[in-house]
N, C-alpha and C. Protein backbone atom coordinates (compact mmCIF):
# COMPACT_ATOMS: atom_id res chain seq x y z
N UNK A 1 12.86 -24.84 -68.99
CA UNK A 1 13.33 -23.69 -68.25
C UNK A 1 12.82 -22.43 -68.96
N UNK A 2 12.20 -21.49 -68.33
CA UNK A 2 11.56 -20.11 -68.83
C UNK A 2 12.93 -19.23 -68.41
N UNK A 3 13.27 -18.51 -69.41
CA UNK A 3 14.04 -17.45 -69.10
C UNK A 3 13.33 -16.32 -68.95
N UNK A 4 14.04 -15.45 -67.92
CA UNK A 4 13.30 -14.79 -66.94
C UNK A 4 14.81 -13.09 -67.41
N UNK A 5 13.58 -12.04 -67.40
CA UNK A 5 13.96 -10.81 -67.38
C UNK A 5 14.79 -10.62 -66.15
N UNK A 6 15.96 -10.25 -65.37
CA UNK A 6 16.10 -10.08 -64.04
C UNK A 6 16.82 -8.60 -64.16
N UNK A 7 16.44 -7.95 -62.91
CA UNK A 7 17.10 -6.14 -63.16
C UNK A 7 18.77 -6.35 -62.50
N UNK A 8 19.47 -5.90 -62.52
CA UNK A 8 20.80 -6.30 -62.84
C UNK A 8 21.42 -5.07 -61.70
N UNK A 9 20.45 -3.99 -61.52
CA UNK A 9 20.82 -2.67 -60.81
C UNK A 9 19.24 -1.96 -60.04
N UNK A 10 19.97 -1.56 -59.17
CA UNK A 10 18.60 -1.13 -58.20
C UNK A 10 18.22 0.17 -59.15
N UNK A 11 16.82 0.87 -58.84
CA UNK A 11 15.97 1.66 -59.45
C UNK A 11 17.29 3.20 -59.23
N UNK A 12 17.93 3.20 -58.03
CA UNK A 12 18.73 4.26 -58.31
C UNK A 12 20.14 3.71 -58.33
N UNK A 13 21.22 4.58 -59.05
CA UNK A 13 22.42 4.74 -59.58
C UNK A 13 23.03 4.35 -58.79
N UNK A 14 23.02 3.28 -57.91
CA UNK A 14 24.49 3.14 -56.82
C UNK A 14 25.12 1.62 -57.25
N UNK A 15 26.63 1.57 -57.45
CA UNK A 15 27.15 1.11 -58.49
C UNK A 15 27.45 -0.56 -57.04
N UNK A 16 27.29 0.42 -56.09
CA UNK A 16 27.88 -0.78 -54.93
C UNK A 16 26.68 -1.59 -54.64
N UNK A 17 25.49 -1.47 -55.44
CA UNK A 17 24.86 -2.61 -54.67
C UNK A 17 24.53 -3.61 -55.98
N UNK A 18 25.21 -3.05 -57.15
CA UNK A 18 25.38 -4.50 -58.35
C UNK A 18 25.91 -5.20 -58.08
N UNK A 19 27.32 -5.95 -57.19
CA UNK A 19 27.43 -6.77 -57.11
C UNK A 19 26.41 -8.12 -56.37
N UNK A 20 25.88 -7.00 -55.11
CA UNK A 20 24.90 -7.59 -54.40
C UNK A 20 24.28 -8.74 -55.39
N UNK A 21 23.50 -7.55 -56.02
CA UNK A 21 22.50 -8.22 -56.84
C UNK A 21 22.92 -9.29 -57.80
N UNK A 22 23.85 -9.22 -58.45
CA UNK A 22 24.62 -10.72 -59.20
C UNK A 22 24.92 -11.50 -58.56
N UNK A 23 25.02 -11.31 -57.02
CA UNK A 23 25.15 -12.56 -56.40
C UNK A 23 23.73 -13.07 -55.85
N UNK A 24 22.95 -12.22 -55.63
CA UNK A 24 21.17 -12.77 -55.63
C UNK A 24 20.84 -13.30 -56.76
N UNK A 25 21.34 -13.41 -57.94
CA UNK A 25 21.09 -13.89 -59.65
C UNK A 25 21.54 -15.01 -59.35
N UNK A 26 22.73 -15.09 -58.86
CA UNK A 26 23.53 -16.56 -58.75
C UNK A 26 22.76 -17.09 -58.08
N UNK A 27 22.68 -16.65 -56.92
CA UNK A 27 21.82 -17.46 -55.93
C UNK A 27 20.33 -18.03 -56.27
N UNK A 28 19.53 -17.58 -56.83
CA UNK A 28 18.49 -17.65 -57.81
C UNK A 28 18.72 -18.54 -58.64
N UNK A 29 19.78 -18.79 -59.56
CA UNK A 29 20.29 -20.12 -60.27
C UNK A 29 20.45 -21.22 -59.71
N UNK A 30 21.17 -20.66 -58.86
CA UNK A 30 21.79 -22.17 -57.70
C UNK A 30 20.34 -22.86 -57.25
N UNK A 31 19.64 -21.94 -56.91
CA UNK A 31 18.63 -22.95 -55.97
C UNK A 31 17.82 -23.54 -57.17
N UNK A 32 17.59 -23.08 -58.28
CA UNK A 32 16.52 -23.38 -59.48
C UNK A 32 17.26 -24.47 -60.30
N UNK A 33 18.43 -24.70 -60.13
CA UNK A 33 19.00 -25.94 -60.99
C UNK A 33 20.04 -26.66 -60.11
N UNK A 34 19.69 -26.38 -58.47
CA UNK A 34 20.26 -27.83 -57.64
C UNK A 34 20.03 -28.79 -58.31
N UNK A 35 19.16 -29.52 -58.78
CA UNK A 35 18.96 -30.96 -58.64
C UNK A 35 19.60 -31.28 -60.14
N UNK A 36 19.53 -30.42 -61.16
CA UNK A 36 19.86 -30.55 -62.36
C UNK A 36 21.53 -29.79 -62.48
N UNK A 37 22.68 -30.59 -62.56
CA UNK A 37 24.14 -29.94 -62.15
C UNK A 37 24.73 -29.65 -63.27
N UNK A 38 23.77 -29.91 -64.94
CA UNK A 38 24.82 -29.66 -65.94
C UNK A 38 23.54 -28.70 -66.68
N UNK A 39 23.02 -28.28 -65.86
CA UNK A 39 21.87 -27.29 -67.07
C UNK A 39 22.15 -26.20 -67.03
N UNK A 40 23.08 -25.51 -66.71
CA UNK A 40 23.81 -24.11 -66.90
C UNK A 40 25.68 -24.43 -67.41
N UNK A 41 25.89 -24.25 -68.66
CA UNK A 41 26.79 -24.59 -69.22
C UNK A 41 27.90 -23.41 -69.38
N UNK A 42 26.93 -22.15 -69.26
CA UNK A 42 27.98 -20.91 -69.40
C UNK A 42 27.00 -19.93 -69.33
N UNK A 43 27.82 -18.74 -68.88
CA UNK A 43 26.54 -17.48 -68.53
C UNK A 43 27.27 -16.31 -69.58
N UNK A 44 26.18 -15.40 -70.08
CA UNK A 44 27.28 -14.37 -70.72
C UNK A 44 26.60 -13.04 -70.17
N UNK A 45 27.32 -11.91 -69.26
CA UNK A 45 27.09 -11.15 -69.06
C UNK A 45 27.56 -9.82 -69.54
N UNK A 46 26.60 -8.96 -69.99
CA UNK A 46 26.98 -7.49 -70.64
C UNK A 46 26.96 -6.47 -69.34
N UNK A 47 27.74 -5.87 -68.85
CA UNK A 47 27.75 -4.51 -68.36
C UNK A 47 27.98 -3.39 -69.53
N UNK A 48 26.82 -2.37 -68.57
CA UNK A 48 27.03 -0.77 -69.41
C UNK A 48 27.21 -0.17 -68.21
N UNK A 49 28.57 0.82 -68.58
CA UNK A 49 28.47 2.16 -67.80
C UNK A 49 28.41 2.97 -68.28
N UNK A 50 27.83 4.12 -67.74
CA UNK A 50 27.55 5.35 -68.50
C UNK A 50 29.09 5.99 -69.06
N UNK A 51 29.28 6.55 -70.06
CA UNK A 51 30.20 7.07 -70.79
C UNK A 51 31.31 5.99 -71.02
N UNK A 52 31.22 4.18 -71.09
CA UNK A 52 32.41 3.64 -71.44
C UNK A 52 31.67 2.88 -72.75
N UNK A 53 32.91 2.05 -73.57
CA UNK A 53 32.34 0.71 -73.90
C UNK A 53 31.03 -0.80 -73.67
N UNK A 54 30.53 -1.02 -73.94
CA UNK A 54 30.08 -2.49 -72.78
C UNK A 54 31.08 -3.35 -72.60
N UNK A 55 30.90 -3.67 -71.29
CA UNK A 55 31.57 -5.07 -71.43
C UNK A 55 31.41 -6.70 -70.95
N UNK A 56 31.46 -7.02 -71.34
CA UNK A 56 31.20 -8.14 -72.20
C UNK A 56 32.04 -9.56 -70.92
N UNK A 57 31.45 -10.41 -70.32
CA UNK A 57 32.05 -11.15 -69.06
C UNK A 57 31.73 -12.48 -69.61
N UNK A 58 32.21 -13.58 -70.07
CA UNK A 58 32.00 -14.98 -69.95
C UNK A 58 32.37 -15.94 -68.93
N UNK A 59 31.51 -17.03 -68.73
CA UNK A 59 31.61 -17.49 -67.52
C UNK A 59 31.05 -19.38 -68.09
N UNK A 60 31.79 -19.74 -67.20
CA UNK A 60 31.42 -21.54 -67.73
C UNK A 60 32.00 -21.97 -68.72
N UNK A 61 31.37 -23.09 -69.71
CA UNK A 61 32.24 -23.79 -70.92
C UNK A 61 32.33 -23.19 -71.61
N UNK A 62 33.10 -22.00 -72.27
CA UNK A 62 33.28 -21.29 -73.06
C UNK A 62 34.32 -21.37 -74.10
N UNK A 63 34.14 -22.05 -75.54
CA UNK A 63 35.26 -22.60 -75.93
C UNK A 63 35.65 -21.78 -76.83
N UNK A 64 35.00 -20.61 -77.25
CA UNK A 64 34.93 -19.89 -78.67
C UNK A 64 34.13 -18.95 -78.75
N UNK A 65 34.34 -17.46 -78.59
CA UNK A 65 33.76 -16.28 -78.70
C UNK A 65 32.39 -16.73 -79.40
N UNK A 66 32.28 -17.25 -80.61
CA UNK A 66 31.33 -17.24 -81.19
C UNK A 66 29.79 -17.96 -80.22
N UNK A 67 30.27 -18.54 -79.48
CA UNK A 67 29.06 -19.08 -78.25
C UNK A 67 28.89 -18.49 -77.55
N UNK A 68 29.14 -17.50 -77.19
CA UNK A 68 29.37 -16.15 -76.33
C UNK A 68 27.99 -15.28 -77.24
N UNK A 69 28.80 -14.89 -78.41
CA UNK A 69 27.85 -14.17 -79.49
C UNK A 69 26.33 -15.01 -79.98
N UNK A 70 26.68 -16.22 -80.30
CA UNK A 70 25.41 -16.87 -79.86
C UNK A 70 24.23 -16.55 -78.80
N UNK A 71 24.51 -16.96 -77.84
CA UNK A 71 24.03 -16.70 -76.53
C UNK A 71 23.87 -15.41 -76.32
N UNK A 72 24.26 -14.62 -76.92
CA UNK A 72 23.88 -13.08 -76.57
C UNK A 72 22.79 -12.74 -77.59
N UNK A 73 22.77 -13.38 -78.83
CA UNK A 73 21.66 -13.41 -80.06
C UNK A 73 20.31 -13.90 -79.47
N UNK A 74 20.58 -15.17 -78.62
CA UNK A 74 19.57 -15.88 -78.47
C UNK A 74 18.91 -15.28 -77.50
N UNK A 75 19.56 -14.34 -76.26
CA UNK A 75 18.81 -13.61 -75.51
C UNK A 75 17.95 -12.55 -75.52
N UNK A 76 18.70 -11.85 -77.34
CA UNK A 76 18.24 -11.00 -77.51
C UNK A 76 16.52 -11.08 -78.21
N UNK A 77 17.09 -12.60 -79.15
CA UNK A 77 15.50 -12.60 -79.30
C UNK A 77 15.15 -12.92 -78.43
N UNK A 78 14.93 -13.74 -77.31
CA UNK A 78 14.05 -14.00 -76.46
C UNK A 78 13.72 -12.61 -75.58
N UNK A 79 14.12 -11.86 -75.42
CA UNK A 79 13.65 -10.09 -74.88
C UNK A 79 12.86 -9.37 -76.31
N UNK A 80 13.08 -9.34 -77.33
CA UNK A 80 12.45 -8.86 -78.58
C UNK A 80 11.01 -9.67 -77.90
N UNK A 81 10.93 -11.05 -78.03
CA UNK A 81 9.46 -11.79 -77.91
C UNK A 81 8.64 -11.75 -77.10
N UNK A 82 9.02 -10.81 -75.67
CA UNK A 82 8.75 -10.90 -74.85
C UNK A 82 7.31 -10.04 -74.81
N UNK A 83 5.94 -10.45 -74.75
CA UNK A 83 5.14 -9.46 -74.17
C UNK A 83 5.38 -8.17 -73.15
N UNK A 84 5.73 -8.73 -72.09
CA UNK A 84 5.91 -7.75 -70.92
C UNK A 84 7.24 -8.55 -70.05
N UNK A 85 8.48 -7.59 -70.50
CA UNK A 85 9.97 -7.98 -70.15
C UNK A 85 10.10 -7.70 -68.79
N UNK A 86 9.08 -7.07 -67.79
CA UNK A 86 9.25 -6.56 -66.17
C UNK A 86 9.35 -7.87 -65.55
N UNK A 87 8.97 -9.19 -66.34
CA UNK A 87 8.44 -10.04 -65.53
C UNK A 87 9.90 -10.63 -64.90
């Protein structure tokens, strides 16, 4: 499985069409690991809004913050390695 850069928010500021788009992410998952039903074990998602905290959403087998923090390490290198992250 190649992990893949995906934009999370349209090119302009409108907050109502992020959900859209996380559900086109899902949907994008769903169809790419039908046939395979245990290859997504947990998702960890960061939101930023302008002037708050991030925050921080876990989703799936999540037994212990620290796999959370994991998984957020491991993404990060894999975006550090990335030649060209648009992809």
């Amino acid at each position: 499985m190649t992990l893949e850069l995906v934009p999370l928010a349209p090119k302009r500021n409108n907050l109502r069409d992020v959900p859209q788009t996380l559900r086109n992410l899902a949907d994008r998952l769903e169809a790419e690991l039908r046939d395979d039903p245990e290859a997504v074990c947990r998702v960890v998602v960061v939101v930023r809004i302008t002037g708050d905290t991030p925050r921080v959403h876990g989703f799936g087998d999540i037994e212990h913050m620290a796999q959370a923090f994991m998984d957020l390490h491991a993404g990060a290198d894999e975006l550090m390695a990335m030649r060209h992250p648009e992809r």
